[in-house]
N, C-alpha and C. Protein backbone atom coordinates (compact mmCIF):
# COMPACT_ATOMS: atom_id res chain seq x y z
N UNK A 1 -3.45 -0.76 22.69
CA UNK A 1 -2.76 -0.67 21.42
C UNK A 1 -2.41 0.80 21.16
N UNK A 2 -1.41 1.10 20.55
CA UNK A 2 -0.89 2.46 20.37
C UNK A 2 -1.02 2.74 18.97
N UNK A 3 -1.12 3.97 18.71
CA UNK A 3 -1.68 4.86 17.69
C UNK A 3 -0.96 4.06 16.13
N UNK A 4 -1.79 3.61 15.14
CA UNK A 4 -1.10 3.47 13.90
C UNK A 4 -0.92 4.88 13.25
N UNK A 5 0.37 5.14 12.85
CA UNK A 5 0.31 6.02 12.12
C UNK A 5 0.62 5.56 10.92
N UNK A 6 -0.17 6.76 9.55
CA UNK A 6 -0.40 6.13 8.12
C UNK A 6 0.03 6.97 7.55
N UNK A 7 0.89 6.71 6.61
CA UNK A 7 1.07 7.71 5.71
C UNK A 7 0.39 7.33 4.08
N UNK A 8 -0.48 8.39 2.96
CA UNK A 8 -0.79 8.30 2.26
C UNK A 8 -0.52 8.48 1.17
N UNK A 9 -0.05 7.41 0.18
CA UNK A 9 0.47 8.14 -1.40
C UNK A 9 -0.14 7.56 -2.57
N UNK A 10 -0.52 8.90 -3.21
CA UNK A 10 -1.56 8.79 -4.55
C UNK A 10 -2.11 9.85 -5.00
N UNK A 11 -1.89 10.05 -6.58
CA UNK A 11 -2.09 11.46 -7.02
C UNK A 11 -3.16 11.97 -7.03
N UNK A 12 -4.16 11.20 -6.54
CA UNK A 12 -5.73 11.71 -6.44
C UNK A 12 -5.94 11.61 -5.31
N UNK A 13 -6.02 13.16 -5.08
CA UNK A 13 -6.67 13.60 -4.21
C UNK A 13 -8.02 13.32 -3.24
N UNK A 14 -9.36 13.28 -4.10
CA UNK A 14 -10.55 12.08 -3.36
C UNK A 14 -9.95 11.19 -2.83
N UNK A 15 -9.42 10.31 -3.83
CA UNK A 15 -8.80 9.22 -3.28
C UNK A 15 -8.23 9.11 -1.92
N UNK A 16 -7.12 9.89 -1.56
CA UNK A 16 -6.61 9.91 -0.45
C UNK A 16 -7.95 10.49 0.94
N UNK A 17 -8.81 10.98 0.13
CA UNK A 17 -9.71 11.36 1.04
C UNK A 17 -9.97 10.73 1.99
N UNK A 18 -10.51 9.92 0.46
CA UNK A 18 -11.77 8.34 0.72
C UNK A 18 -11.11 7.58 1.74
N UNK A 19 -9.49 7.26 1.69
CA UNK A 19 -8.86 6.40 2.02
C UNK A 19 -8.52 6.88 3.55
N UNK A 20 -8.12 7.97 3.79
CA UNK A 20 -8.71 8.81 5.01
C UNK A 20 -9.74 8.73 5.83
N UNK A 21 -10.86 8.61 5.61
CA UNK A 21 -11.92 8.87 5.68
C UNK A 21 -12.53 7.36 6.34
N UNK A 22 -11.94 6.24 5.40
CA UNK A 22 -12.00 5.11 6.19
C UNK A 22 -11.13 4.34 7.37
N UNK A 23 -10.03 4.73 7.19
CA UNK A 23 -8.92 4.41 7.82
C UNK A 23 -8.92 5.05 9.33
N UNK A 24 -9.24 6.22 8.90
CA UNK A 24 -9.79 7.16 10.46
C UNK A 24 -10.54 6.77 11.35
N UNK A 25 -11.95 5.78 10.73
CA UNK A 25 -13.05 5.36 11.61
C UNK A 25 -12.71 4.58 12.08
N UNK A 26 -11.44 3.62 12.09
CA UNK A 26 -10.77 2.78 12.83
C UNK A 26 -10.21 3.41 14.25
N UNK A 27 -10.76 2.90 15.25
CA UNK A 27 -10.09 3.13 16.48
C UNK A 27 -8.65 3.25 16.00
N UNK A 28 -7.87 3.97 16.72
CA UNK A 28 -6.01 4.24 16.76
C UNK A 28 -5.48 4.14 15.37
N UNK A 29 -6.01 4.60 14.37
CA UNK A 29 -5.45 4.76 13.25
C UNK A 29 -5.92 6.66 12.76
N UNK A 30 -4.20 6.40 12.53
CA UNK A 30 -4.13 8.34 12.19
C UNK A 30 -3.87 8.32 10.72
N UNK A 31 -3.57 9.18 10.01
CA UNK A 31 -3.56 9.72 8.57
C UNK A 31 -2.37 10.75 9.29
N UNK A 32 -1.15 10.56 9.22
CA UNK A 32 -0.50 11.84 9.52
C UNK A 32 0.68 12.59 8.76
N UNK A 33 -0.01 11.95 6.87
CA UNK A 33 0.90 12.86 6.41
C UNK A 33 -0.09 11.93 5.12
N UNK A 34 0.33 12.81 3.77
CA UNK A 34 -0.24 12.30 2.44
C UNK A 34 0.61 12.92 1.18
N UNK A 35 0.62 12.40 0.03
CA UNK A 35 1.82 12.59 -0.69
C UNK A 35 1.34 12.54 -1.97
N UNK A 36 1.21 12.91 -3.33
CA UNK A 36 0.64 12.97 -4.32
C UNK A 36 1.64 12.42 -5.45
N UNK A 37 2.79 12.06 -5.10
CA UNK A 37 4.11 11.72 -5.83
C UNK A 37 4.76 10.51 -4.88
N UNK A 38 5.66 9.80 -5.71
CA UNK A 38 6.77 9.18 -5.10
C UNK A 38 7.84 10.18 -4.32
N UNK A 39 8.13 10.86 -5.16
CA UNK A 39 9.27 12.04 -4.95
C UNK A 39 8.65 12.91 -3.98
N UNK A 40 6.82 13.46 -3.51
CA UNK A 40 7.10 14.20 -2.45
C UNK A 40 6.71 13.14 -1.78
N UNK A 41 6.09 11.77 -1.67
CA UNK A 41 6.53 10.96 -0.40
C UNK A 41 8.20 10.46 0.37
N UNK A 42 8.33 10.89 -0.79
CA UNK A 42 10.40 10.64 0.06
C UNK A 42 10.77 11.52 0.90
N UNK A 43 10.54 12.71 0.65
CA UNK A 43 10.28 14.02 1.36
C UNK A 43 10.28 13.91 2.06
N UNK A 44 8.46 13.78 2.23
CA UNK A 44 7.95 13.21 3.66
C UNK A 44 8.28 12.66 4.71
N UNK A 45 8.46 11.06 4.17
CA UNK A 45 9.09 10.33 4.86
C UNK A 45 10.46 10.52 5.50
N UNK A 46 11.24 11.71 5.15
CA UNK A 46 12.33 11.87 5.60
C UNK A 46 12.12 12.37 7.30
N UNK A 47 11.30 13.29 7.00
CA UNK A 47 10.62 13.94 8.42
C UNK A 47 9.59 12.91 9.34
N UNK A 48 8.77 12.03 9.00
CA UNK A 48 7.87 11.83 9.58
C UNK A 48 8.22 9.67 10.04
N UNK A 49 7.82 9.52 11.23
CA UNK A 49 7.94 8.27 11.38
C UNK A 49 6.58 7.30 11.60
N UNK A 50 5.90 7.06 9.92
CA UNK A 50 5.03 6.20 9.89
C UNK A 50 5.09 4.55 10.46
N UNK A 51 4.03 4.12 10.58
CA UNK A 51 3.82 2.85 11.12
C UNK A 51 3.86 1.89 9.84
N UNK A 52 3.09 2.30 8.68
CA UNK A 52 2.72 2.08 7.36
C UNK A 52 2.29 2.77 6.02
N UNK A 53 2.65 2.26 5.28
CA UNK A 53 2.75 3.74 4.00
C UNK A 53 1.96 3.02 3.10
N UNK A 54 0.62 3.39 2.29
CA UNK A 54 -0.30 2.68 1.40
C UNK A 54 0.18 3.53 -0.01
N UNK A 55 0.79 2.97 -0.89
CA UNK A 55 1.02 3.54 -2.04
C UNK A 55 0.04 2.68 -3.46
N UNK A 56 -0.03 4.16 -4.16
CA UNK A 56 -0.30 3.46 -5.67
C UNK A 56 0.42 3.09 -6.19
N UNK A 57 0.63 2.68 -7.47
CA UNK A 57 1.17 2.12 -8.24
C UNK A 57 1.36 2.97 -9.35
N UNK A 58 0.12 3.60 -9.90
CA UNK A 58 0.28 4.32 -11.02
C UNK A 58 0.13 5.88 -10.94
N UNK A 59 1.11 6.52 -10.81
CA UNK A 59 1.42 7.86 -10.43
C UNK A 59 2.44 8.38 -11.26
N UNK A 60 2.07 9.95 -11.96
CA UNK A 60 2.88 10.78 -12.42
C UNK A 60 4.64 10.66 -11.80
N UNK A 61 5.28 10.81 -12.57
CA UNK A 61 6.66 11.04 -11.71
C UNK A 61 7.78 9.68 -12.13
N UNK A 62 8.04 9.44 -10.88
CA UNK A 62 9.12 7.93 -10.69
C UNK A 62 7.92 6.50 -10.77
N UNK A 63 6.65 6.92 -10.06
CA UNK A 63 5.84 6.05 -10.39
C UNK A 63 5.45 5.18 -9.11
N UNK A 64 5.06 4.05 -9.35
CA UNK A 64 4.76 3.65 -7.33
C UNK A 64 5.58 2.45 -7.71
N UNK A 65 5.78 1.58 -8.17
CA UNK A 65 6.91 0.63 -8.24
C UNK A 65 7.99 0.81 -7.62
N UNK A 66 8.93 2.21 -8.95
CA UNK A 66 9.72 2.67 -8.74
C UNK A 66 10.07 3.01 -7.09
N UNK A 67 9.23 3.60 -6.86
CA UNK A 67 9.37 4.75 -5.45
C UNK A 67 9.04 3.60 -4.15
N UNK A 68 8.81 2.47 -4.85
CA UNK A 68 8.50 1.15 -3.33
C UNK A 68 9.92 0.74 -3.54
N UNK A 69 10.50 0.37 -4.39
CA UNK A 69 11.90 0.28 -4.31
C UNK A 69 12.90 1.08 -3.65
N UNK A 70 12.50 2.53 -4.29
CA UNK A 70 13.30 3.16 -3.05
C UNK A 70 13.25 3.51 -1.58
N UNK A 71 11.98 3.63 -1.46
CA UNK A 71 11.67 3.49 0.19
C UNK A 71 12.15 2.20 0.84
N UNK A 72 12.21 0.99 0.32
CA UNK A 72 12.39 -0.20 0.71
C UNK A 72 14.01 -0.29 0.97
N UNK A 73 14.79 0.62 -0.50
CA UNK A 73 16.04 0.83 -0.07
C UNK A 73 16.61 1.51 1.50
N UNK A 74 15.99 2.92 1.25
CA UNK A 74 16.37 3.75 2.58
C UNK A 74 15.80 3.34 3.93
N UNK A 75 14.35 2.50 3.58
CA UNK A 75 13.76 2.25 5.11
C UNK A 75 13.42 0.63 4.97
N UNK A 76 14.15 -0.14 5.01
CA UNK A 76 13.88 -1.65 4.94
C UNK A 76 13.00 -2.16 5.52
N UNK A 77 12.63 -1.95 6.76
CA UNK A 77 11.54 -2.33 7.65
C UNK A 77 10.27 -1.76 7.40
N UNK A 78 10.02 -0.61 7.02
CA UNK A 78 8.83 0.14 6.69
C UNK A 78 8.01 -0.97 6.03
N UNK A 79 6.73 -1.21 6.33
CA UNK A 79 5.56 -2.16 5.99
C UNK A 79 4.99 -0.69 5.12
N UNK A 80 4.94 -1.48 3.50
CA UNK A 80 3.97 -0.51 2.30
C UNK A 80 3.20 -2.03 2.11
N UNK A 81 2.04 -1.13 2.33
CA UNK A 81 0.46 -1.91 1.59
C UNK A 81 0.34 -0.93 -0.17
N UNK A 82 0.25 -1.58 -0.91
CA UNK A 82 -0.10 -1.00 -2.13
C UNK A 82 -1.18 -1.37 -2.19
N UNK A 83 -2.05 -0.05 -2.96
CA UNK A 83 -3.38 -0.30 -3.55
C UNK A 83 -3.82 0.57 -4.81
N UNK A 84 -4.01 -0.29 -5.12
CA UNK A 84 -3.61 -0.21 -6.98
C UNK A 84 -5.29 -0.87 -7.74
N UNK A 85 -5.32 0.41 -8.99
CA UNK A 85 -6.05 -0.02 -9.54
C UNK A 85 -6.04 -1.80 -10.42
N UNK A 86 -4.41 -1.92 -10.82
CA UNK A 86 -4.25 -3.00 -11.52
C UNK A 86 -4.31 -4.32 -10.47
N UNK A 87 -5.67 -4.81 -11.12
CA UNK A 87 -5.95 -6.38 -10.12
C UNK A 87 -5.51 -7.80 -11.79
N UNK A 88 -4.13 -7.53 -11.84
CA UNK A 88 -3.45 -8.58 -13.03
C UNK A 88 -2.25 -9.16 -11.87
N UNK A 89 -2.42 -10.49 -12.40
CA UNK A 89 -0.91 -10.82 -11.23
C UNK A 89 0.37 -10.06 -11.72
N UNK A 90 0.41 -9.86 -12.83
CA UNK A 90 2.20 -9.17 -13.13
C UNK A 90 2.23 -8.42 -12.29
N UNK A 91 1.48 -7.11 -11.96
CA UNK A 91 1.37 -6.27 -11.20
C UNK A 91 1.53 -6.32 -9.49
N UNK A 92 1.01 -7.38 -9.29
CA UNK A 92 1.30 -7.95 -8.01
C UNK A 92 2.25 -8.48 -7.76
N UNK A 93 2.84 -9.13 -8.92
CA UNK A 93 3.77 -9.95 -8.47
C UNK A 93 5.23 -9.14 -8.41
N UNK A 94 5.21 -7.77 -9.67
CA UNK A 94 6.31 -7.07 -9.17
C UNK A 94 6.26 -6.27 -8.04
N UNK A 95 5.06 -5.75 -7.65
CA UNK A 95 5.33 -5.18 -6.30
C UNK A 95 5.61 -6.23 -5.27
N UNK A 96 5.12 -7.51 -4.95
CA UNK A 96 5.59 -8.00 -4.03
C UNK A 96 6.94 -8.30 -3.98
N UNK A 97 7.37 -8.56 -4.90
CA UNK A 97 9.15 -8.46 -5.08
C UNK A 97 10.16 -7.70 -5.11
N UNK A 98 9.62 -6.76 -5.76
CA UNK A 98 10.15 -5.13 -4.91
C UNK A 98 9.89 -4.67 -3.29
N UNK A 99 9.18 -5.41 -2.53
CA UNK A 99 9.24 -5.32 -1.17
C UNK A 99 7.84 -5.07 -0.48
N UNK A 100 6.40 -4.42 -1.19
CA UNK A 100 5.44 -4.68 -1.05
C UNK A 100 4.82 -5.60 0.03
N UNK A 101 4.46 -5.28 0.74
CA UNK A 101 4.39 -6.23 1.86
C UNK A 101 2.43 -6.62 1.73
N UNK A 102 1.80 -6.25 0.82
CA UNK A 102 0.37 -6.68 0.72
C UNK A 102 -0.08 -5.70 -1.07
N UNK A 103 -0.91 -6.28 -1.47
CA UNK A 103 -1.00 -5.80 -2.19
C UNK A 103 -2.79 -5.59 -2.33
N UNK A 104 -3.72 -4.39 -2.56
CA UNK A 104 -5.08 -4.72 -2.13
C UNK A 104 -5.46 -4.13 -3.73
N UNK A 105 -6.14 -4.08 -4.52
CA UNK A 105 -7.01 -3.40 -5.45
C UNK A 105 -7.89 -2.74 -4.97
N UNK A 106 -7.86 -1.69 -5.79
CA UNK A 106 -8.87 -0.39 -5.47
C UNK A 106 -10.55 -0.89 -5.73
N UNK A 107 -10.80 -1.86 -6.29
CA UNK A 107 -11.81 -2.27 -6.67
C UNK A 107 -12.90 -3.16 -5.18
N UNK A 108 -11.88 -3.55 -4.16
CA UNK A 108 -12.05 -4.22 -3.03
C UNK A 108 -12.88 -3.46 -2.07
N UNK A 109 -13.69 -3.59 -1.33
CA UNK A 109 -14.15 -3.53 -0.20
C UNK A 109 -13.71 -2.56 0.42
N UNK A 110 -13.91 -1.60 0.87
CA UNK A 110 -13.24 -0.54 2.06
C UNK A 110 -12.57 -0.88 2.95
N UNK A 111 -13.59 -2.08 3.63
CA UNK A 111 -13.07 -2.43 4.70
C UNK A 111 -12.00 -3.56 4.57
N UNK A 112 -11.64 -3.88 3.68
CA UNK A 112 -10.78 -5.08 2.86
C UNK A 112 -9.14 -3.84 3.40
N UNK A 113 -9.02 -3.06 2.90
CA UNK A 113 -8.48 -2.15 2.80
C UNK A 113 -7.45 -1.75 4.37
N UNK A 114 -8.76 -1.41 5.43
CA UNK A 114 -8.58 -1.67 6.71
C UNK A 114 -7.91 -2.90 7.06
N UNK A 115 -8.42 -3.80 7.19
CA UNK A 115 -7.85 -4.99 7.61
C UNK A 115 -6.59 -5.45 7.47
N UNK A 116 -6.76 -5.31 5.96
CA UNK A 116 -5.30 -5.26 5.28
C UNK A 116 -4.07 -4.87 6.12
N UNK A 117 -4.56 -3.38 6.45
CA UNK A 117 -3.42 -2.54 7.21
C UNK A 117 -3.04 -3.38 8.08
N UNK A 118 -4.27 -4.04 9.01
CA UNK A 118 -4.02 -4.76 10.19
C UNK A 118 -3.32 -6.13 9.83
N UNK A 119 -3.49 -6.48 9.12
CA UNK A 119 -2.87 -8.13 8.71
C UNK A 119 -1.08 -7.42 8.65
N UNK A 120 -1.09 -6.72 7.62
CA UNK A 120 0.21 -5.99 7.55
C UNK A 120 1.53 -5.49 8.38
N UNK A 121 0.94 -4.95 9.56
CA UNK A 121 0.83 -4.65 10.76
C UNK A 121 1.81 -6.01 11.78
N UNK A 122 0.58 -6.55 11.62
CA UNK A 122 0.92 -7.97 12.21
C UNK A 122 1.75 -9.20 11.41
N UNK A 123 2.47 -8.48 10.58
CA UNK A 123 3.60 -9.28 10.15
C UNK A 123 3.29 -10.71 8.63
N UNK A 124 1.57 -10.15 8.21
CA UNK A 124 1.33 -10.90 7.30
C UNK A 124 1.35 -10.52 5.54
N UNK A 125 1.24 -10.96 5.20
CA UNK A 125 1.19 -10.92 3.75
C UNK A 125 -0.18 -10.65 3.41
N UNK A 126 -0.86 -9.06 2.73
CA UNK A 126 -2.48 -9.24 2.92
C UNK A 126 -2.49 -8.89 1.23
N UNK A 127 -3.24 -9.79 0.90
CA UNK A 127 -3.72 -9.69 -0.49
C UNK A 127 -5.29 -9.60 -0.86
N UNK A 128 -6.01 -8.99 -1.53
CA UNK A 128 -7.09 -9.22 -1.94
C UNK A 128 -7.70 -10.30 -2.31
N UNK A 129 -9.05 -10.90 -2.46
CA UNK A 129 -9.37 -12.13 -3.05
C UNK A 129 -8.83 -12.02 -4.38
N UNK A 130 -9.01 -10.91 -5.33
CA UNK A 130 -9.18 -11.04 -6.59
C UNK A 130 -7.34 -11.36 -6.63
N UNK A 131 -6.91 -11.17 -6.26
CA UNK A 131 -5.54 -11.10 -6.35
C UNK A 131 -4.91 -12.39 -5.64
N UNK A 132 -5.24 -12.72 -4.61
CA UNK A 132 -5.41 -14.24 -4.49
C UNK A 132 -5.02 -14.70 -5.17
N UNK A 133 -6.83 -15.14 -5.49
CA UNK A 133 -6.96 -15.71 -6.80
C UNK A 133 -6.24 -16.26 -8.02
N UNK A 134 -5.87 -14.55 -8.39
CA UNK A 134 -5.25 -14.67 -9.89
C UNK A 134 -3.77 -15.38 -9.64
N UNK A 135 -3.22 -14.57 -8.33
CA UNK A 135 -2.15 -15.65 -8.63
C UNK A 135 -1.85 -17.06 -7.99
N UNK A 136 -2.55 -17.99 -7.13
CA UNK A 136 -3.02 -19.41 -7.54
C UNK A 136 -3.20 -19.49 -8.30
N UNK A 137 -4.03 -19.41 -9.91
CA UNK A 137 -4.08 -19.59 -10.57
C UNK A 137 -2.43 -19.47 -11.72
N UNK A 138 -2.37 -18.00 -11.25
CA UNK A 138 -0.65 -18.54 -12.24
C UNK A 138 0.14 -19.80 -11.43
N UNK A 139 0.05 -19.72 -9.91
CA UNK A 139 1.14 -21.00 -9.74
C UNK A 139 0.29 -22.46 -10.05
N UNK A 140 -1.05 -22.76 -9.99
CA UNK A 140 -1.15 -23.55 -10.81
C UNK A 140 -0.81 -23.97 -11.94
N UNK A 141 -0.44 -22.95 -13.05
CA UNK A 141 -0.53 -22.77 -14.28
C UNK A 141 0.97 -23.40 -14.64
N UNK A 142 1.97 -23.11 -14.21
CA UNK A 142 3.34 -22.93 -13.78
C UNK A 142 3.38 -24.82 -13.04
N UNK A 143 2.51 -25.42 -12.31
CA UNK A 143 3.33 -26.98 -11.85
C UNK A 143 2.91 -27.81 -12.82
């Protein structure tokens, strides 16, 4: 298997650490760029050719919604895992429709996180339980 490369966006700093820090202990997974904004991940991304880009949601600036929309514009194929404090389906449900290709809560498992990447990766849809969950429950709610 050949090297994942990751790119990281989220205005906290630890955070990106943490998220570093686990993502690294994975055999063939790199960290090879990190972004504290939407606007300097566009930047970024102009120069650098990630495998997968893990964005927040709630960030100073254009915001992580916003800025999954536009990456999704300029790079259509690019696989973004969001991970976001908000575990509410609205929240999920607009990032997955804006192009979001998994959506994990920060509240999840580390290794939830990992996997994710890998489900992602491999062409799946990776969601958290809690997030699951909540939205079965809205499409229940909804037939």
């Amino acid at each position: 298997m050949s090297e994942v490369r990751i790119v990281l966006v989220d205005d906290h700093a630890v955070v990106r650490a943490g998220y570093r820090r686990f993502l690294e202990q994975e055999p063939g997974y790199s960290v090879i760029g990190e972004a504290a904004s939407g606007e300097e991940a566009y930047a970024l991304l102009q120069g650098l050719v990630p495998d997968i880009v893990l964005l927040d949601l709630s960030m100073p600036g254009r915001g992580g919604l916003s800025s999954l929309r536009r990456f999704k514009l300029r790079w259509p194929l690019l696989p973004i895992l969001v991970l976001s404090m908000h575990d509410n389906s609205a929240f999920a449900t607009q990032a997955l429709r804006a192009g979001a290709n998994g959506y994990v809560t920060k509240g999840s498992d580390p290794q939830l996180m990992v996997d994710a990447v890998r489900a992602v990766l491999g062409g799946e849809v990776a969601l958290s339980p809690d997030i699951r969950q909540r939205l079965a429950r809205v499409a229940a709610d909804i037939r």
